[in-house]
Protein backbone atom coordinates (compact mmCIF):
# COMPACT_ATOMS: atom_id res chain seq x y z
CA UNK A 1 0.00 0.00 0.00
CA UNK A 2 1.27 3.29 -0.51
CA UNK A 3 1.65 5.65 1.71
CA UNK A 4 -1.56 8.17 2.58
CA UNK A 5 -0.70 12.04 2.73
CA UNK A 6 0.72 13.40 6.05
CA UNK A 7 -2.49 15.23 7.01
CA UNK A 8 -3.86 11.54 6.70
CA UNK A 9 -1.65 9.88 8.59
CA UNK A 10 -1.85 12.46 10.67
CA UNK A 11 -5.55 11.53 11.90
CA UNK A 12 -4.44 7.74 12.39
CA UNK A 13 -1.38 9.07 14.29
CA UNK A 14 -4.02 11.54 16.40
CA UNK A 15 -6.18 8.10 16.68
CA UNK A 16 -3.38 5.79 17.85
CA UNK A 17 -2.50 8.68 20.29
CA UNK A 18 -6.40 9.00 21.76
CA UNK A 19 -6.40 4.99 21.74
CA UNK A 20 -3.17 3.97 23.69
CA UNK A 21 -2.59 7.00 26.45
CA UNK A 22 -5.83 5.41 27.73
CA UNK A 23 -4.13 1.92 28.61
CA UNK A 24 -1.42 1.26 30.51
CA UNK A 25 2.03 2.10 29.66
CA UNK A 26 3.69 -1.56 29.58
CA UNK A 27 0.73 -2.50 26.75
CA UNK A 28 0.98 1.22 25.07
CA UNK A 29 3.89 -0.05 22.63
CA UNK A 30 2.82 -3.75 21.35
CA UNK A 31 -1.24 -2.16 21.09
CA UNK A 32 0.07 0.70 19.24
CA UNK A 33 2.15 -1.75 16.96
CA UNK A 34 -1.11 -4.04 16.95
CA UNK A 35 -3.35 -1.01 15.90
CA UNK A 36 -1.27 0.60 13.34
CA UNK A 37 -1.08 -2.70 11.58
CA UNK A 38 -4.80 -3.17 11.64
CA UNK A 39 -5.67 -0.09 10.35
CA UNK A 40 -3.13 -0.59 7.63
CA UNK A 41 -4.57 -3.83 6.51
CA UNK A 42 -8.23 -1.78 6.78
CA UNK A 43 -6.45 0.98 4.14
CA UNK A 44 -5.59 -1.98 1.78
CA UNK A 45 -8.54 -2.61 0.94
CA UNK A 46 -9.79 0.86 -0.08
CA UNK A 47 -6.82 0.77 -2.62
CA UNK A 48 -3.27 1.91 -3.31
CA UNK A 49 -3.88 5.45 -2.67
CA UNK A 50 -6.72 6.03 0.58
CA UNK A 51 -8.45 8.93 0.27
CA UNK A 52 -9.60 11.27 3.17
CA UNK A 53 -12.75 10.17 3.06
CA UNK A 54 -11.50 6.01 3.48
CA UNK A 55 -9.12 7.07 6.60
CA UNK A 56 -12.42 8.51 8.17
CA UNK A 57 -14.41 5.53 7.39
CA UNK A 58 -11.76 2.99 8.76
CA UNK A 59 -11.13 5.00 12.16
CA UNK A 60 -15.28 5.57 12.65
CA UNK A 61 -15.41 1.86 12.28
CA UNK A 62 -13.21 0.94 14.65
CA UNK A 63 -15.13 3.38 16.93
CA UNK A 64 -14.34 6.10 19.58
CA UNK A 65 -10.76 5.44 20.89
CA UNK A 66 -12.23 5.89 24.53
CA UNK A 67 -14.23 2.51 23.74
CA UNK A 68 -12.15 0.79 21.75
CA UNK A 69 -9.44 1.11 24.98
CA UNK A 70 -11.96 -0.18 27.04
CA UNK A 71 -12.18 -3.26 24.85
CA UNK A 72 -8.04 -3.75 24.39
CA UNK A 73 -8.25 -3.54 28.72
CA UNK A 74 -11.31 -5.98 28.94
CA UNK A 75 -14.49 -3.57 29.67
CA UNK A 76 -13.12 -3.92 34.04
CA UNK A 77 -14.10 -1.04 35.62
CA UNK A 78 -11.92 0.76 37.85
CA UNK A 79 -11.77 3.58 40.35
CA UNK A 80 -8.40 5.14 38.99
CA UNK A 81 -8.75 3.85 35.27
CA UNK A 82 -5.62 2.86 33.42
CA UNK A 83 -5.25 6.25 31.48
CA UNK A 84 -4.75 7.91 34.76
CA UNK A 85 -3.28 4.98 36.94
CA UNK A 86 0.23 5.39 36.53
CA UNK A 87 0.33 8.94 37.29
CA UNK A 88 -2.37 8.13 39.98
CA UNK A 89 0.58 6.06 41.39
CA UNK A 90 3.31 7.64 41.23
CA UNK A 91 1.93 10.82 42.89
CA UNK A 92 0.63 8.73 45.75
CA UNK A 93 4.22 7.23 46.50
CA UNK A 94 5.54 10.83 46.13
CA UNK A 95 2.98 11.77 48.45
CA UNK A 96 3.20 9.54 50.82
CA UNK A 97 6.63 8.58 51.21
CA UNK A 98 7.02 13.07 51.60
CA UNK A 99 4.36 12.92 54.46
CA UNK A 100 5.93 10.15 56.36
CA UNK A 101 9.54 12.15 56.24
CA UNK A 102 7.98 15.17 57.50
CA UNK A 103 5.56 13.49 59.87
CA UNK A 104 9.22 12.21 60.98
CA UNK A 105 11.10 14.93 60.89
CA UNK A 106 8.44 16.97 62.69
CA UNK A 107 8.33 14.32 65.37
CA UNK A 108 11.95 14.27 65.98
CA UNK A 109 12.10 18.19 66.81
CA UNK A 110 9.38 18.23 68.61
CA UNK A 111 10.86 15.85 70.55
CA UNK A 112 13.99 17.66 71.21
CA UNK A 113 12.00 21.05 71.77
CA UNK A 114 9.65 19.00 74.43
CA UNK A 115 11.00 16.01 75.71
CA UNK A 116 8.59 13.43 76.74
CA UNK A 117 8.16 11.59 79.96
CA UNK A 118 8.41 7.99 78.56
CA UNK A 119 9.91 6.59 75.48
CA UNK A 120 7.17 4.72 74.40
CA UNK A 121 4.26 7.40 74.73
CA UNK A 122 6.34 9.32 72.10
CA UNK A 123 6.66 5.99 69.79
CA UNK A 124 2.69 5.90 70.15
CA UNK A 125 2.01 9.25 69.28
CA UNK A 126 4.39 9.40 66.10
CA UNK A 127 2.92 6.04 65.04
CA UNK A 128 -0.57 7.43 65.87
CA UNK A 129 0.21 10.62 63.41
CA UNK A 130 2.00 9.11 61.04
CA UNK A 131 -0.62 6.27 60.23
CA UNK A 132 -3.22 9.12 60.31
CA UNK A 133 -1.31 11.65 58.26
CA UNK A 134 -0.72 8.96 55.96
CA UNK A 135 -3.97 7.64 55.71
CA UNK A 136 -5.24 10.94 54.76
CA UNK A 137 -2.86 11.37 51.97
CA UNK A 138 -3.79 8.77 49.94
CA UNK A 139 -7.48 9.91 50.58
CA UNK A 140 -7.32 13.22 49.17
CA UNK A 141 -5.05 12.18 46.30
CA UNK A 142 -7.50 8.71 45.63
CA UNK A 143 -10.98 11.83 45.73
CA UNK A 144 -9.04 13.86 43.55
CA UNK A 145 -8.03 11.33 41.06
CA UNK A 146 -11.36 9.70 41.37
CA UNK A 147 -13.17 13.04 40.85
CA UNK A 148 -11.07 14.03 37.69
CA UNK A 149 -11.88 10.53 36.44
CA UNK A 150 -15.23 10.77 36.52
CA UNK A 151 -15.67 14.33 34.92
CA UNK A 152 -13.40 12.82 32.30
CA UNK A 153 -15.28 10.10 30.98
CA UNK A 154 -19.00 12.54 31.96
CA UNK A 155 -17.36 14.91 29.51
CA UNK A 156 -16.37 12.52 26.58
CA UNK A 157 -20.28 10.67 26.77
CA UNK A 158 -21.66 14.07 26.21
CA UNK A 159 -21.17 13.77 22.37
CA UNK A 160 -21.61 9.92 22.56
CA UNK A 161 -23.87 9.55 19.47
CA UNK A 162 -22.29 12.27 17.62
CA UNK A 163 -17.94 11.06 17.46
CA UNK A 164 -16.36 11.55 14.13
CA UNK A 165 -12.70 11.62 13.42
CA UNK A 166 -12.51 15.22 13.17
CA UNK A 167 -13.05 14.81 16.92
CA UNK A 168 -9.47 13.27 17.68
CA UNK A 169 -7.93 15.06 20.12
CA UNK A 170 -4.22 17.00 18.75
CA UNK A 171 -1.11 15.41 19.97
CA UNK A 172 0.55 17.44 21.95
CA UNK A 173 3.76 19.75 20.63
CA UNK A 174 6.76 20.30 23.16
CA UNK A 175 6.37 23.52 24.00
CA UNK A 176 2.69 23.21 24.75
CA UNK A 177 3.46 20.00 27.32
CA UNK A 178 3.21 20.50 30.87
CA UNK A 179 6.45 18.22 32.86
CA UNK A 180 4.92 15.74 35.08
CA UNK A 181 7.56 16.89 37.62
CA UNK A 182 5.93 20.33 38.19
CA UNK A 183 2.11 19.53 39.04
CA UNK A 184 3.47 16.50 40.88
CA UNK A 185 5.77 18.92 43.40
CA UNK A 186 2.81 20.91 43.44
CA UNK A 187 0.67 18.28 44.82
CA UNK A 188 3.62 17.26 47.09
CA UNK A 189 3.52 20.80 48.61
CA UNK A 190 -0.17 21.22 49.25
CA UNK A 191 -0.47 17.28 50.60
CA UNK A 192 2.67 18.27 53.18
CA UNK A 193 1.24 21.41 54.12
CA UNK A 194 -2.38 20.33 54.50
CA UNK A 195 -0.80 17.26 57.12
CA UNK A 196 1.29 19.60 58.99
CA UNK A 197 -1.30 22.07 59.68
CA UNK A 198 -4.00 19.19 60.30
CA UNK A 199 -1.66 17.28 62.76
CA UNK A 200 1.15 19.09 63.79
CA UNK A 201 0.40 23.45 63.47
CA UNK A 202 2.65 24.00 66.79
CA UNK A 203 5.60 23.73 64.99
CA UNK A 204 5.06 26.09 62.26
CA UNK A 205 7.24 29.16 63.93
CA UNK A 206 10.85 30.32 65.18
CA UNK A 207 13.13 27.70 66.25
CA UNK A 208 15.56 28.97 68.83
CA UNK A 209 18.64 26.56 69.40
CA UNK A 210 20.00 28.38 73.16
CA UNK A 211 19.73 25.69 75.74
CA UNK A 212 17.88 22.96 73.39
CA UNK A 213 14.70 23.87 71.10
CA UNK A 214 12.67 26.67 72.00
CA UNK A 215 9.70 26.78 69.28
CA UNK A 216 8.05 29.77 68.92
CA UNK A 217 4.83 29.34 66.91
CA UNK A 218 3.50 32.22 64.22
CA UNK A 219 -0.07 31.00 64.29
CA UNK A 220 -2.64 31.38 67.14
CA UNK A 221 -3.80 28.14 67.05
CA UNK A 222 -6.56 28.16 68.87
CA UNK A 223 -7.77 30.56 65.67
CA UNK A 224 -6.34 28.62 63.46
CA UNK A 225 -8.00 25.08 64.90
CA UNK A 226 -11.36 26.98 63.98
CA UNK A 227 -10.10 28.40 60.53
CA UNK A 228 -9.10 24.83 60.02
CA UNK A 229 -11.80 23.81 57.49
CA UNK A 230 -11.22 27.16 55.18
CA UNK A 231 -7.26 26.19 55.12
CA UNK A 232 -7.88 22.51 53.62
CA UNK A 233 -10.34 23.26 51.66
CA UNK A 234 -7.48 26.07 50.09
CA UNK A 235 -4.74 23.14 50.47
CA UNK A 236 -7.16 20.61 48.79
CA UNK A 237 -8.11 23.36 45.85
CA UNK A 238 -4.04 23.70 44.94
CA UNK A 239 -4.16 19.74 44.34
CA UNK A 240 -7.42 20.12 42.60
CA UNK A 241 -5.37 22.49 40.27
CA UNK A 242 -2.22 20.80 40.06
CA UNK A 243 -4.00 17.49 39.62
CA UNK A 244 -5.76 18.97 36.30
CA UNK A 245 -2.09 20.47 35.10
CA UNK A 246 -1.09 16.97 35.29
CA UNK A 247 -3.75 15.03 33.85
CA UNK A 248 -4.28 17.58 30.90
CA UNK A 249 -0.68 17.29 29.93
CA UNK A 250 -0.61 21.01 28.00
CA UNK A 251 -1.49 24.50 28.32
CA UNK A 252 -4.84 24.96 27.07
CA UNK A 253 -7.10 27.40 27.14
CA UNK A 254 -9.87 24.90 28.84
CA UNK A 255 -6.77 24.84 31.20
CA UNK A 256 -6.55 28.66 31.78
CA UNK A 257 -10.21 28.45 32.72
CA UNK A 258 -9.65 26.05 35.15
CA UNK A 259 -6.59 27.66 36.66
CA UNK A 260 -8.75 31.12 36.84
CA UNK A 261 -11.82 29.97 38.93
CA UNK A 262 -9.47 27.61 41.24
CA UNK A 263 -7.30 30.68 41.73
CA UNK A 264 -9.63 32.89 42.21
CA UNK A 265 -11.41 30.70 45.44
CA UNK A 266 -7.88 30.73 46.74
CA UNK A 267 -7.18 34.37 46.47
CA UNK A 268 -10.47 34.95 48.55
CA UNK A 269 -9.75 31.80 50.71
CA UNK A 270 -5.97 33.40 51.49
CA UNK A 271 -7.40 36.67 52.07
CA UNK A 272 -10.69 35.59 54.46
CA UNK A 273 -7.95 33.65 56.48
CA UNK A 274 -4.75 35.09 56.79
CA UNK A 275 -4.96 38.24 56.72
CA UNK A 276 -7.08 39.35 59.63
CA UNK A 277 -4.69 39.84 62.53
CA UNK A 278 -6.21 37.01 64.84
CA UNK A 279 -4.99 34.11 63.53
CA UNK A 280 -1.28 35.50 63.43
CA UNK A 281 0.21 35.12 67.21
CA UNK A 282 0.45 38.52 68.29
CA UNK A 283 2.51 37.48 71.46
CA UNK A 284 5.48 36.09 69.20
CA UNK A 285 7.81 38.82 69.72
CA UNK A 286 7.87 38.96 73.43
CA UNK A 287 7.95 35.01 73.44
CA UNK A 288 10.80 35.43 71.32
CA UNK A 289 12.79 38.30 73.61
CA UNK A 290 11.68 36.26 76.49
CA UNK A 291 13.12 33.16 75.27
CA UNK A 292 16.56 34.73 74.05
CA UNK A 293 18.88 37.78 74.39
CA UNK A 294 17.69 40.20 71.57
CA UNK A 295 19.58 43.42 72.75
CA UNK A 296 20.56 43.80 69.52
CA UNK A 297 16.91 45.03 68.03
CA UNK A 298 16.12 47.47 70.83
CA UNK A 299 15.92 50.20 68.52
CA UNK A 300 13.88 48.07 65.64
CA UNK A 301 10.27 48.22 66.52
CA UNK A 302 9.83 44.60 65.76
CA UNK A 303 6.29 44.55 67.01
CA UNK A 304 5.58 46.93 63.85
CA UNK A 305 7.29 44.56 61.84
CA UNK A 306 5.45 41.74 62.98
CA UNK A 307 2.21 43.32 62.26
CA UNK A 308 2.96 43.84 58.40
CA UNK A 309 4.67 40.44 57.91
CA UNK A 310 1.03 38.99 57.32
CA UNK A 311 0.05 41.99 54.83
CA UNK A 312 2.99 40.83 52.45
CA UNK A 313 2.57 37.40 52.99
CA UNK A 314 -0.85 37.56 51.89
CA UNK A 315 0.21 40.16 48.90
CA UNK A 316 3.00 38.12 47.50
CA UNK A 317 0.59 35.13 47.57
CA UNK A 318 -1.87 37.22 45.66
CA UNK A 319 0.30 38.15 43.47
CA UNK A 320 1.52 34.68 42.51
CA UNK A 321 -1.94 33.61 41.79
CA UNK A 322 -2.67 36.45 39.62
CA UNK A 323 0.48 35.86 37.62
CA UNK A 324 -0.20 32.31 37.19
CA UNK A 325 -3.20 33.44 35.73
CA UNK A 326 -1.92 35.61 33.17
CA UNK A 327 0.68 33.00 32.28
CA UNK A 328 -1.92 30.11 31.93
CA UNK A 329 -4.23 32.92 29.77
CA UNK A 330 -1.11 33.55 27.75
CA UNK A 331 0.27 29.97 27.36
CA UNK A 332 -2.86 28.62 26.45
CA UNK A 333 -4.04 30.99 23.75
CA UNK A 334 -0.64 30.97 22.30
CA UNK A 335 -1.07 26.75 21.89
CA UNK A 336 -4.66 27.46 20.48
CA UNK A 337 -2.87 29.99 18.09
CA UNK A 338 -0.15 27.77 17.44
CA UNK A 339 -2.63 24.52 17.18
């Protein structure tokens, strides 16, 4: 047979593409082998030179690439299904194995900051909120996963009746890829931060190393404990967003959208909770002088400076969500330019 135009074999390479990043990636290479060869032998009999029109034919009877996956995998259903699986696992180890090493590290200094009475009421406790920590890791991630799962395959039904072809999703370019390695620290971060101030807030704050550990914390937590819901549900909207960088692969302007109305709940999230003085500890400073000889900032008004360090914490968080905005806007309509 000869060979069919590039914008031709184009769409089968577009097909292949749609087809095999569904399954998993130890069967990707023999199915895509298996499937290129079938739809060559399909060509051959539309005659030496396939038109358009038989390349269409030939991929709308083999059927929507989500389905025809379903049938190379055997039809199982699945929580995490194989498109997403291997990312699915690989951010859970990531996840998890970061948790336990802060749980652990955490656990260790507070140790030395507050020795306990006995030995083994320490061991309990670390084992107590590491299990739990842990345990609640690979619940968010498994929701998250879940969650984008389902509004995956909700979205592809919604023209069920209706697939051509001309539907096939574009493969990627470099530029327009998003690394794995980004979303995936992303996810790290928020799953680290949303354990430590879950389990262990009190050591959030100024270490002092005069005569052991002296930690100092920056939060009220009292406030914070009833603020608590507002910060995961922030912690658990960054892995929302980083989860959706990572499963949509490129920037897109479906992407930017995304990235806007996540960003957006944060900004007024950050805002409604760290910005009001309360949940700042407004007794830091004279733990600190209390706790250490700090002659040397008698004439620095370090209570003023305390009171602003929230203010620009707060801005330069804004900020960095409004710039990741504009980036995704710009990133995304420069791929949909592009193509």
């Amino acid at each position: 047979m000869e060979k069919t135009s590039n914008d031709f074999m184009g769409m089968v390479d577009r097909y292949v593409y749609d087809v095999t990043r569904r399954l998993p990636k130890a069967q990707r290479a023999d199915i895509e082998q298996e499937l290129r060869g079938l739809i060559e032998d399909m060509l051959e009999q539309a005659g030496p030179t396939p038109r358009k029109e038989d390349v269409e034919a030939v991929l709308t009877e083999l059927g929507r690439p989500s389905e025809l996956a379903s049938k190379y995998r055997g039809k199982k259903r699945f929580l995490i299904g194989p498109e997403l699986f291997d990312t699915y696992l690989l951010v859970i180890k990531i996840v998890m194995g970061a948790v336990a090493l802060g749980i652990t590290i955490a656990t260790v200094v507070g140790v030395i900051a507050s020795p306990p009475p006995h030995f083994w009421i320490a061991l309990a406790d670390y084992l107590s909120t590491l299990v739990s920590a842990v345990v609640q890791a690979f619940a968010y991630v498994t929701i998250v996963f879940a969650i984008i799962e389902r509004f995956a395959k909700r979205k592809e039904n919604w023209k069920q009746d209706a697939w051509k072809p001309v539907d096939l999703p574009e493969i990627p370019k470099a530029k327009a890829r998003i690394k794995p390695s980004e979303p995936i620290a992303g996810i790290v971060f928020a799953v680290i931060a949303l354990m430590v101030f879950n389990t262990v807030p009190h050591l959030i704050g100024i270490y002092q190393f005069s005569d052991g550990v002296t930690i100092t914390p920056v939060f009220d937590l009292d406030v914070l404990r009833s603020m608590i819901v507002l910060i995961d549900i922030l912690f658990v909207l960054a892995i929302v967003k980083e989860a959706f960088r990572l499963v949509n692969g490129k920037h897109s302007i479906m992407l930017a959208t995304a990235v806007t109305i996540i960003n957006a709940a944060m900004i007024t999230i950050t805002i409604a909770v760290f910005l009001p003085p309360a949940i700042w500890n407004g007794d830091m400073i004279a733990m600190l002088q209390a706790g250490s000889d700090m002659t040397w900032a008698e004439r620095v008004d370090l209570q003023y400076i305390w009171s602003i360090v929230p203010k620009i914490i707060v801005g330069l968080s804004v900020f960095g969500y409004v710039v990741e905005i504009i980036t995704s806007w710009v990133r995304g309509a420069r791929n949909a330019i592009t193509g």
